[in-house]
N, C-alpha and C. Protein backbone atom coordinates (compact mmCIF):
# COMPACT_ATOMS: atom_id res chain seq x y z
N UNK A 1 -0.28 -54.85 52.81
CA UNK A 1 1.15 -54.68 53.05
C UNK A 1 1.92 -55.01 51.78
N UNK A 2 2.85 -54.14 51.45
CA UNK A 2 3.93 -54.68 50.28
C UNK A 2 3.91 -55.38 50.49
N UNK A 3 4.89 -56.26 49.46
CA UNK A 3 5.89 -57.09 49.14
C UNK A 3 7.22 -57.02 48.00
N UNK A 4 7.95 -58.08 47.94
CA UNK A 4 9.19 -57.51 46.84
C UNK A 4 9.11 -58.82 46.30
N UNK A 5 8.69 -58.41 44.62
CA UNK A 5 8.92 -59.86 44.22
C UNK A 5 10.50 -60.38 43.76
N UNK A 6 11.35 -59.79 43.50
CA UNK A 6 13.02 -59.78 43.82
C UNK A 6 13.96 -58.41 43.68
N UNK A 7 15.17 -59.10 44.39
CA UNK A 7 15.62 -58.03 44.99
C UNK A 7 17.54 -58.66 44.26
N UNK A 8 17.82 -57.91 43.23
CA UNK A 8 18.87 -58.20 42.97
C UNK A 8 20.28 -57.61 43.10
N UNK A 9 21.47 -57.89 43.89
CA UNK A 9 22.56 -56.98 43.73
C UNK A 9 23.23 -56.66 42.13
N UNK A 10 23.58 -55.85 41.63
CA UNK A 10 23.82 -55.49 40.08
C UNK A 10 25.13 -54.24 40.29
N UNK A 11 25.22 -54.67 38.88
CA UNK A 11 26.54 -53.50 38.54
C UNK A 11 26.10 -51.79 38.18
N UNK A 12 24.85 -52.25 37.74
CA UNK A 12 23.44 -50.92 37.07
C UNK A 12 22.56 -51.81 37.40
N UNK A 13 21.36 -50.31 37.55
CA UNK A 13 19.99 -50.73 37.15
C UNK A 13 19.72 -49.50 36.65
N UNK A 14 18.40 -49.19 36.21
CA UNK A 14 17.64 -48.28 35.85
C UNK A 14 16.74 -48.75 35.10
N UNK A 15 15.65 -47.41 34.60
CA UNK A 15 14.72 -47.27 33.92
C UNK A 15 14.96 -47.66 32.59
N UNK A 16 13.89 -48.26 31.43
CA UNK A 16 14.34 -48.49 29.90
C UNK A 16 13.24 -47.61 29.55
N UNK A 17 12.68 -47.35 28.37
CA UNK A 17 11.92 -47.36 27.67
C UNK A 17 10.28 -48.23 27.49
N UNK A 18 9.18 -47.89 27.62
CA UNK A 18 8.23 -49.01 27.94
C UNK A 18 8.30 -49.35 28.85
N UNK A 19 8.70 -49.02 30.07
CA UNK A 19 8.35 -49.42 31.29
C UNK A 19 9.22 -50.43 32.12
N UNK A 20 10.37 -50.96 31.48
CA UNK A 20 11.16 -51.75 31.19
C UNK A 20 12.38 -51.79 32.59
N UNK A 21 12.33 -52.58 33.47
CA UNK A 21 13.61 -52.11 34.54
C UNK A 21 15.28 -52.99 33.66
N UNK A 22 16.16 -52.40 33.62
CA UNK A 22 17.33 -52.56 33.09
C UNK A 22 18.23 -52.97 34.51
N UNK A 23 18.44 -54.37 34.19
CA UNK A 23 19.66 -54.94 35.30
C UNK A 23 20.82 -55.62 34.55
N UNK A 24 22.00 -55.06 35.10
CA UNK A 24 23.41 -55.23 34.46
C UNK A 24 24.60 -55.87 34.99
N UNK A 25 24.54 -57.52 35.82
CA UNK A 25 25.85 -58.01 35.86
C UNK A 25 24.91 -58.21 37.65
N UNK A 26 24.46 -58.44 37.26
CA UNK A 26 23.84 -59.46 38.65
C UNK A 26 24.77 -60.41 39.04
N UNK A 27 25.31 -60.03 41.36
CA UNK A 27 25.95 -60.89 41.44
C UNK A 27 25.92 -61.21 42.75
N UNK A 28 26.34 -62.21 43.45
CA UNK A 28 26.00 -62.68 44.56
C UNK A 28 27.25 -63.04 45.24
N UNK A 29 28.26 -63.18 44.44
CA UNK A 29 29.68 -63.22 45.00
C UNK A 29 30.71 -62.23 44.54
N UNK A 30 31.53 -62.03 45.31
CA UNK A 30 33.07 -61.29 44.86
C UNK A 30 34.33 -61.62 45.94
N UNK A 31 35.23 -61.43 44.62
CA UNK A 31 36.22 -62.12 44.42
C UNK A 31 37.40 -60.76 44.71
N UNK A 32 38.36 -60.99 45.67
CA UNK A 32 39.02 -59.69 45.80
C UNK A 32 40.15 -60.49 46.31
N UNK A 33 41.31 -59.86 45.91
CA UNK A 33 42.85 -60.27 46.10
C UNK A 33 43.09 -59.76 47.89
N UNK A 34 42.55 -59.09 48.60
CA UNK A 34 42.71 -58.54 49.79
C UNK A 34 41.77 -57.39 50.18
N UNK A 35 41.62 -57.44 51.53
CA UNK A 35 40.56 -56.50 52.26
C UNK A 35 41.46 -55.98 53.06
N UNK A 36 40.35 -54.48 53.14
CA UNK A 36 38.63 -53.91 52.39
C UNK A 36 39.39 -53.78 50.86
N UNK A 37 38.32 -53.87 50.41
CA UNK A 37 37.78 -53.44 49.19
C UNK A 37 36.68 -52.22 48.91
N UNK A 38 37.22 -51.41 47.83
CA UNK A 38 35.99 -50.30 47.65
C UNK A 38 35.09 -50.85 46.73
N UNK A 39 34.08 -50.71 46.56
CA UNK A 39 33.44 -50.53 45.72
C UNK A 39 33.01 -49.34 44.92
N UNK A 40 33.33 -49.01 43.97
CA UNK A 40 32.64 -47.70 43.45
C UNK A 40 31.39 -47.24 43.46
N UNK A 41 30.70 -48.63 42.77
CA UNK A 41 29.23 -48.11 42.81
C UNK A 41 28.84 -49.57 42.09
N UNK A 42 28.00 -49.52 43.00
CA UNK A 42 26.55 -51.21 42.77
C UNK A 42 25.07 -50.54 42.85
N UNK A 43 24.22 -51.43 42.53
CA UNK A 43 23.06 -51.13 42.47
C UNK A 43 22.38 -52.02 43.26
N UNK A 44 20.98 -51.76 43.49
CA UNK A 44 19.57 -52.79 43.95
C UNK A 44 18.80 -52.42 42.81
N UNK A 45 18.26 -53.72 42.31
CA UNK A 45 17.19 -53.64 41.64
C UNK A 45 15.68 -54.21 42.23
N UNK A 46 14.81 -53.86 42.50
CA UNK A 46 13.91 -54.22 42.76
C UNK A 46 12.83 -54.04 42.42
N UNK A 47 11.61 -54.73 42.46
CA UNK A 47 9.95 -54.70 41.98
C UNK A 47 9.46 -54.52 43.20
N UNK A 48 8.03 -53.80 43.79
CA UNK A 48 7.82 -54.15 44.98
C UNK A 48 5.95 -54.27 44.58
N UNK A 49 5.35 -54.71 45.06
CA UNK A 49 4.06 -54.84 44.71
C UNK A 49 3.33 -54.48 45.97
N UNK A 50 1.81 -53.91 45.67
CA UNK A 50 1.26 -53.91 46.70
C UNK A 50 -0.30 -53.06 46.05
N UNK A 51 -0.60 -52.08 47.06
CA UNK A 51 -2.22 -51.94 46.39
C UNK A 51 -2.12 -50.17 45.38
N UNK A 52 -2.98 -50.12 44.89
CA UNK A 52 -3.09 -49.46 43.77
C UNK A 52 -2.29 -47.80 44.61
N UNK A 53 -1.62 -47.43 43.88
CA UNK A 53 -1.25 -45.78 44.70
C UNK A 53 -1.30 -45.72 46.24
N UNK A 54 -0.58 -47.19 46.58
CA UNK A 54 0.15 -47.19 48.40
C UNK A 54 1.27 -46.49 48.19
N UNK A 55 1.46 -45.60 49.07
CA UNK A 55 3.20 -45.10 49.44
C UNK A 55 3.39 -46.43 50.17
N UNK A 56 5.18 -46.81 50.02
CA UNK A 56 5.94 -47.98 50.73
C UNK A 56 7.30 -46.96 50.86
N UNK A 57 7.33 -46.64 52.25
CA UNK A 57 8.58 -46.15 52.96
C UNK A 57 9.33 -47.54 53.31
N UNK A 58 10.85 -47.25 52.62
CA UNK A 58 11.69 -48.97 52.37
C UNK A 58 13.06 -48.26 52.88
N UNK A 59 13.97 -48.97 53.54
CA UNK A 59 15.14 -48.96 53.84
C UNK A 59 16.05 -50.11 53.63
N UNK A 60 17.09 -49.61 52.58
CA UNK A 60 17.84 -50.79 52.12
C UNK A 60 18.99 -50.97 52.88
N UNK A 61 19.33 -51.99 53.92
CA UNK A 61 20.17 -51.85 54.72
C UNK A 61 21.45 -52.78 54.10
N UNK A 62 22.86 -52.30 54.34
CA UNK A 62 24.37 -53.49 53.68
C UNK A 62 24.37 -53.65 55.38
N UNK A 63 24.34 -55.00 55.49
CA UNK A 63 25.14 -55.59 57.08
C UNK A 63 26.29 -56.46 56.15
N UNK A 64 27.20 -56.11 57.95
CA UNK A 64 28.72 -56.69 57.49
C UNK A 64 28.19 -58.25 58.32
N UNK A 65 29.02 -59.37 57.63
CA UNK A 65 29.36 -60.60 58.68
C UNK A 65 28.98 -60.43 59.67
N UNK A 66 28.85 -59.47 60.82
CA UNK A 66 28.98 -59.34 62.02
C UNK A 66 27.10 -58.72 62.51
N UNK A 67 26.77 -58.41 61.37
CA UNK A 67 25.39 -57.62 61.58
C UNK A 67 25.20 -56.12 61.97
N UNK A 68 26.40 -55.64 61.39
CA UNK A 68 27.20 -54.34 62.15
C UNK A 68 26.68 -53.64 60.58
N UNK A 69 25.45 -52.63 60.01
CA UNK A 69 25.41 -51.76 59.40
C UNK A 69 26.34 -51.02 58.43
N UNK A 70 26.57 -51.50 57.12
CA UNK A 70 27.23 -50.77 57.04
C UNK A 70 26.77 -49.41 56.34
N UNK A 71 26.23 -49.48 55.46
CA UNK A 71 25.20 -48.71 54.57
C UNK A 71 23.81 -48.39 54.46
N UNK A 72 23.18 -47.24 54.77
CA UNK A 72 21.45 -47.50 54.25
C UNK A 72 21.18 -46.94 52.73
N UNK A 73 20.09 -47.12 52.38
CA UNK A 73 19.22 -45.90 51.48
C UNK A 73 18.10 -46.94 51.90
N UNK A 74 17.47 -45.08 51.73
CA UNK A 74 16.09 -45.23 51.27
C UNK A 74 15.36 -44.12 50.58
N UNK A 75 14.29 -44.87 50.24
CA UNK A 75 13.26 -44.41 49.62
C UNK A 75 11.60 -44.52 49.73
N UNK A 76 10.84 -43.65 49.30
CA UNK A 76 9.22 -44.03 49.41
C UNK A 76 9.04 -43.87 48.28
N UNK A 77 7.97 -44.98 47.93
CA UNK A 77 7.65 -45.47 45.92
C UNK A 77 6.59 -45.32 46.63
N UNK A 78 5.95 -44.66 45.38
CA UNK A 78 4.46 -44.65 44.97
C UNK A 78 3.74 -45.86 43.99
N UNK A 79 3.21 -46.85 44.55
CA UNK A 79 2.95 -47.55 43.80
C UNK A 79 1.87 -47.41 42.26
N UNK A 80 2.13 -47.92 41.19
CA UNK A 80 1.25 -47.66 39.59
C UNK A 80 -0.42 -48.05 40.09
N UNK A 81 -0.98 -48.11 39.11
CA UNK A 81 -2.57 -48.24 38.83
C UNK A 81 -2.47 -50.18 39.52
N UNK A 82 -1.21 -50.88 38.60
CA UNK A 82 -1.27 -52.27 38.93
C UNK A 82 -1.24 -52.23 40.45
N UNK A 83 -0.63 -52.04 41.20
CA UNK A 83 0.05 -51.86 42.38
C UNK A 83 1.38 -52.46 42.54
N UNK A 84 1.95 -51.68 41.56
CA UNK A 84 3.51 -52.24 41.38
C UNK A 84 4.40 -51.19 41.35
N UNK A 85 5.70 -51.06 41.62
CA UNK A 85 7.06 -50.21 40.94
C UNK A 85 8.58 -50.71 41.07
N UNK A 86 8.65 -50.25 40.10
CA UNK A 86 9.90 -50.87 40.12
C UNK A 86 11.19 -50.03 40.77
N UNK A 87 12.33 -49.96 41.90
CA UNK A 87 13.12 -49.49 42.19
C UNK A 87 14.11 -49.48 41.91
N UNK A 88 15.43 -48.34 41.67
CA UNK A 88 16.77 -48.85 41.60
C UNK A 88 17.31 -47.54 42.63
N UNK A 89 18.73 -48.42 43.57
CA UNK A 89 18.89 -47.98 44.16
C UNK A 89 20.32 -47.82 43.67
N UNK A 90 21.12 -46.74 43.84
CA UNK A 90 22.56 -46.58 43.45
C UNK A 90 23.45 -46.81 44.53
N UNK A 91 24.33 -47.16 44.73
CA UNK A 91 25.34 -47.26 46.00
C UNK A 91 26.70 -46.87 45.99
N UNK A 92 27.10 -45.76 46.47
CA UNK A 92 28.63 -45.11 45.83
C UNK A 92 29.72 -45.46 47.17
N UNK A 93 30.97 -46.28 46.05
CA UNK A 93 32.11 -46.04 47.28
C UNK A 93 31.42 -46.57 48.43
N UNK A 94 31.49 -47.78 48.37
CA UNK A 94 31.08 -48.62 49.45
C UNK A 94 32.25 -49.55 49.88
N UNK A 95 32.76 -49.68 51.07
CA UNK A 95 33.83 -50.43 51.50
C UNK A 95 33.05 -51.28 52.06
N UNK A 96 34.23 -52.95 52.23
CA UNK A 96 33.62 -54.19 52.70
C UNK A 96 34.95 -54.48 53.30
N UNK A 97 34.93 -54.34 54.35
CA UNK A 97 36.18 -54.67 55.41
C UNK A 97 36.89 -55.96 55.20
N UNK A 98 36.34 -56.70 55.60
CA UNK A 98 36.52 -58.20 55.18
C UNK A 98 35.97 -59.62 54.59
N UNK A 99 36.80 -60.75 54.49
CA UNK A 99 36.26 -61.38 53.63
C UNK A 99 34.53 -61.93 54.52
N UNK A 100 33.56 -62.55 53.70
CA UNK A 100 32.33 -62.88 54.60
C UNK A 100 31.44 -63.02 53.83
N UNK A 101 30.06 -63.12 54.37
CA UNK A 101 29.05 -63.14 54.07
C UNK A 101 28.13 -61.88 54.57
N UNK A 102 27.91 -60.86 54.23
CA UNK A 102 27.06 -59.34 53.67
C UNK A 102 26.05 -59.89 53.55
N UNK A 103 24.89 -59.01 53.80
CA UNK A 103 23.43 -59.39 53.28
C UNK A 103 22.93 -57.99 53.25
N UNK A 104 22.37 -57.65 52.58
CA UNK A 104 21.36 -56.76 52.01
C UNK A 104 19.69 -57.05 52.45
N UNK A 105 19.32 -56.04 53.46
CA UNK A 105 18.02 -56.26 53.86
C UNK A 105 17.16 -55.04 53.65
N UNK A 106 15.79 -55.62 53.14
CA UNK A 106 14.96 -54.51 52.50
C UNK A 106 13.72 -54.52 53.48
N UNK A 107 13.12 -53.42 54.01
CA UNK A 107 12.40 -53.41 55.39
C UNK A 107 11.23 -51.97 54.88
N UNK A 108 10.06 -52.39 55.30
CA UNK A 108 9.34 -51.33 55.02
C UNK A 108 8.45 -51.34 56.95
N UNK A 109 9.32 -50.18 57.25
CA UNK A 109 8.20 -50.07 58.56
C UNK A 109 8.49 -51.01 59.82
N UNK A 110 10.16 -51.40 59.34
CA UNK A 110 10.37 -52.48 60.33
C UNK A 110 10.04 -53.75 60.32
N UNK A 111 9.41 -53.99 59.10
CA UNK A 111 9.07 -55.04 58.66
C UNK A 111 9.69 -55.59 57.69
N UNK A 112 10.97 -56.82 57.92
CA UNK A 112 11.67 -57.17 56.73
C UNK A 112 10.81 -57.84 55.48
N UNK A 113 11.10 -57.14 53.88
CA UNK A 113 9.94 -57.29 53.01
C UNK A 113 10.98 -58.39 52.12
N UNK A 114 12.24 -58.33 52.20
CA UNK A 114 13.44 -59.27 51.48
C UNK A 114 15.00 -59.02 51.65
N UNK A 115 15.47 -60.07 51.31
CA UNK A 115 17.34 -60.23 51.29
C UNK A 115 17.86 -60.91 50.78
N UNK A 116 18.88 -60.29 50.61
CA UNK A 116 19.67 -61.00 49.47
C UNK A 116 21.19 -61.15 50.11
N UNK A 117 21.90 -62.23 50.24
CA UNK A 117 23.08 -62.49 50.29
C UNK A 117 24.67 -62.23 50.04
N UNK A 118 25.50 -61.33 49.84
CA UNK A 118 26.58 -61.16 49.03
C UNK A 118 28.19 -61.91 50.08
N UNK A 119 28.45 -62.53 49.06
CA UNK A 119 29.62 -63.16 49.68
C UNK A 119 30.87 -62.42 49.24
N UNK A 120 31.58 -62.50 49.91
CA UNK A 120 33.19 -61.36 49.72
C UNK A 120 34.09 -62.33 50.23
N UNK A 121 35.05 -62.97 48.91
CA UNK A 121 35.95 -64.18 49.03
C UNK A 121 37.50 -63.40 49.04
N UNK A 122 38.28 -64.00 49.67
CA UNK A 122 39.76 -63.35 49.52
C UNK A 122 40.35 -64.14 48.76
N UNK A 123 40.76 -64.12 47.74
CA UNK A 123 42.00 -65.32 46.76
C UNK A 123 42.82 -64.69 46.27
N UNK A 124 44.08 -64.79 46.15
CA UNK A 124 45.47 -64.28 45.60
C UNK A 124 45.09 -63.64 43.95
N UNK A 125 45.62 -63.01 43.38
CA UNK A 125 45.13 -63.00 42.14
C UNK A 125 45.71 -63.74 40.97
N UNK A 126 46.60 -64.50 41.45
CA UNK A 126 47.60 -66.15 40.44
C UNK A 126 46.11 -66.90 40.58
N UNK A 127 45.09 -66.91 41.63
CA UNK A 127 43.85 -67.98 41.40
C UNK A 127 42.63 -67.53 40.99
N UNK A 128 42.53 -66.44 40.44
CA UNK A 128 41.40 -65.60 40.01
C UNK A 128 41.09 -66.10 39.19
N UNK A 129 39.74 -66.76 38.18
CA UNK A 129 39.45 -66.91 36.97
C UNK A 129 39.96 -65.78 35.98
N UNK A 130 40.44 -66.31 35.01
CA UNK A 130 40.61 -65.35 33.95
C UNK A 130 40.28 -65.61 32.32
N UNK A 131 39.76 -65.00 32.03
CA UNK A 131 39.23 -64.59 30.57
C UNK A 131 39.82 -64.72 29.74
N UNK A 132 39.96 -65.77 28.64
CA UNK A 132 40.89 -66.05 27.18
C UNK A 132 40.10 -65.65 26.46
N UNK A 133 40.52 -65.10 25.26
CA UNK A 133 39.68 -64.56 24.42
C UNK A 133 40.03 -65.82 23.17
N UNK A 134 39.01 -66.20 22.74
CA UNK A 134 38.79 -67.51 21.72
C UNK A 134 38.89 -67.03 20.32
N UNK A 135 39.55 -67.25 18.99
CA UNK A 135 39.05 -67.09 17.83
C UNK A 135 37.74 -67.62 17.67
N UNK A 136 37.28 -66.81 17.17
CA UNK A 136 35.83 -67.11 16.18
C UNK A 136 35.87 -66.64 14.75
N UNK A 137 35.03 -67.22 14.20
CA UNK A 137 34.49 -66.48 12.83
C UNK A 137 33.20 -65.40 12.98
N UNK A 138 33.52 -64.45 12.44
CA UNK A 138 32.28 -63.56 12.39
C UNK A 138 31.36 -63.50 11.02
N UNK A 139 30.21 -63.89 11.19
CA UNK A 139 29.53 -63.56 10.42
C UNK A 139 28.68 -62.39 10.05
N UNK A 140 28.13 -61.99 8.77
CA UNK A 140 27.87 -60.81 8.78
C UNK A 140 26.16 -61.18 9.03
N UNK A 141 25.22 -60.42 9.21
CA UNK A 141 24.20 -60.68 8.85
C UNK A 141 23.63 -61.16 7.65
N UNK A 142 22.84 -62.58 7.82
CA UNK A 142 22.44 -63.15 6.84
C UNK A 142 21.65 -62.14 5.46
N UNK A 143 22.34 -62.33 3.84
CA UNK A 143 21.63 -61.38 3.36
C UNK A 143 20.19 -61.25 2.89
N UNK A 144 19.65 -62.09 3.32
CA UNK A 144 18.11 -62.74 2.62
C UNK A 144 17.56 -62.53 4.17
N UNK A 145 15.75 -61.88 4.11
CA UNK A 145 15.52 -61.56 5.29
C UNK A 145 15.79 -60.73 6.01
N UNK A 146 14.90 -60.06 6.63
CA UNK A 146 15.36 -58.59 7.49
C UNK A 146 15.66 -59.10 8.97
N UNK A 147 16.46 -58.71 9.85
CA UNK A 147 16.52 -58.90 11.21
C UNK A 147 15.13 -58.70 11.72
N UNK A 148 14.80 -58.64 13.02
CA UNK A 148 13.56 -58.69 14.18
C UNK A 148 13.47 -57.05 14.18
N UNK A 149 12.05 -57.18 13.93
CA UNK A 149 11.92 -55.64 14.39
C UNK A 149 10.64 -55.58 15.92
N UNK A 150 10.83 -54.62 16.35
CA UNK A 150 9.99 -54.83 17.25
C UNK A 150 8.80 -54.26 16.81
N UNK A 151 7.81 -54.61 17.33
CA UNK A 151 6.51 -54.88 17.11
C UNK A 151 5.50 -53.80 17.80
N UNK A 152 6.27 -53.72 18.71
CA UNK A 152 5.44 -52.56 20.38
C UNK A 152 5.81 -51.27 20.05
């Protein structure tokens, strides 16, 4: 039987180069001045492991607070030679009614394989964290010595 060794909510995911899964702004909370809220588009990133060239039929389910569905995808991965693959799932224009606790459940066969949590906070936007931008000094690259090259 699969398994998922994690399962992250993200801003992107995808494929890199070398085999490489790319995750971008991993998050577990949000912060919204008033509900619903859209979302444009989030991702799942996930690994799922299991035996050498298993199909794993997976359904990624969004429950609201209430356990009320809001979203699926799915997909069937073919697992590598290791018995691994890596998934990304895209999610467009997704509304979240109200403020709560969301969870994201990943199920192969009716069998929950992982979940992940998302919290949806309501705060005015006078209490929002906000971003100062700091002077710094910039340096240029040191001139003695070459930067890192990769090796692979």
């Amino acid at each position: 039987m699969a398994t998922i060794d994690y399962l992250h909510i993200c801003d992107y995911a995808g494929a890199g180069e070398h085999g490489k899964q790319i995750v971008i702004g991993i998050f577990d909370r949000l912060m919204a001045p008033s509900c619903p809220i859209d979302i444009p588009l989030m991702a799942l990133a996930l690994r799922v492991r299991g035996s050498a060239g298993e199909k794993v039929p997976l359904a990624m389910d969004l429950m609201s607070p209430h356990d009320v569905l809001i979203t699926r995808a799915t997909a069937t991965v073919v697992l590598d030679e290791a018995g691994a693959a890596f998934l990304q799932a895209h999610l467009l224009s997704v509304q979240l009614p109200e403020a709560g606790h969301y969870r994201f459940v990943v199920m192969s066969e009716s069998n929950v394989l992982a979940s992940q949590d998302l919290q949806l906070v309501v705060e005015p936007r006078e209490s929002q964290p906000q971003i100062i931008a700091a002077e710094q000094e910039v340096r240029p690259w040191p001139r003695k010595g070459r930067p890192m090259e990769y090796l692979g």
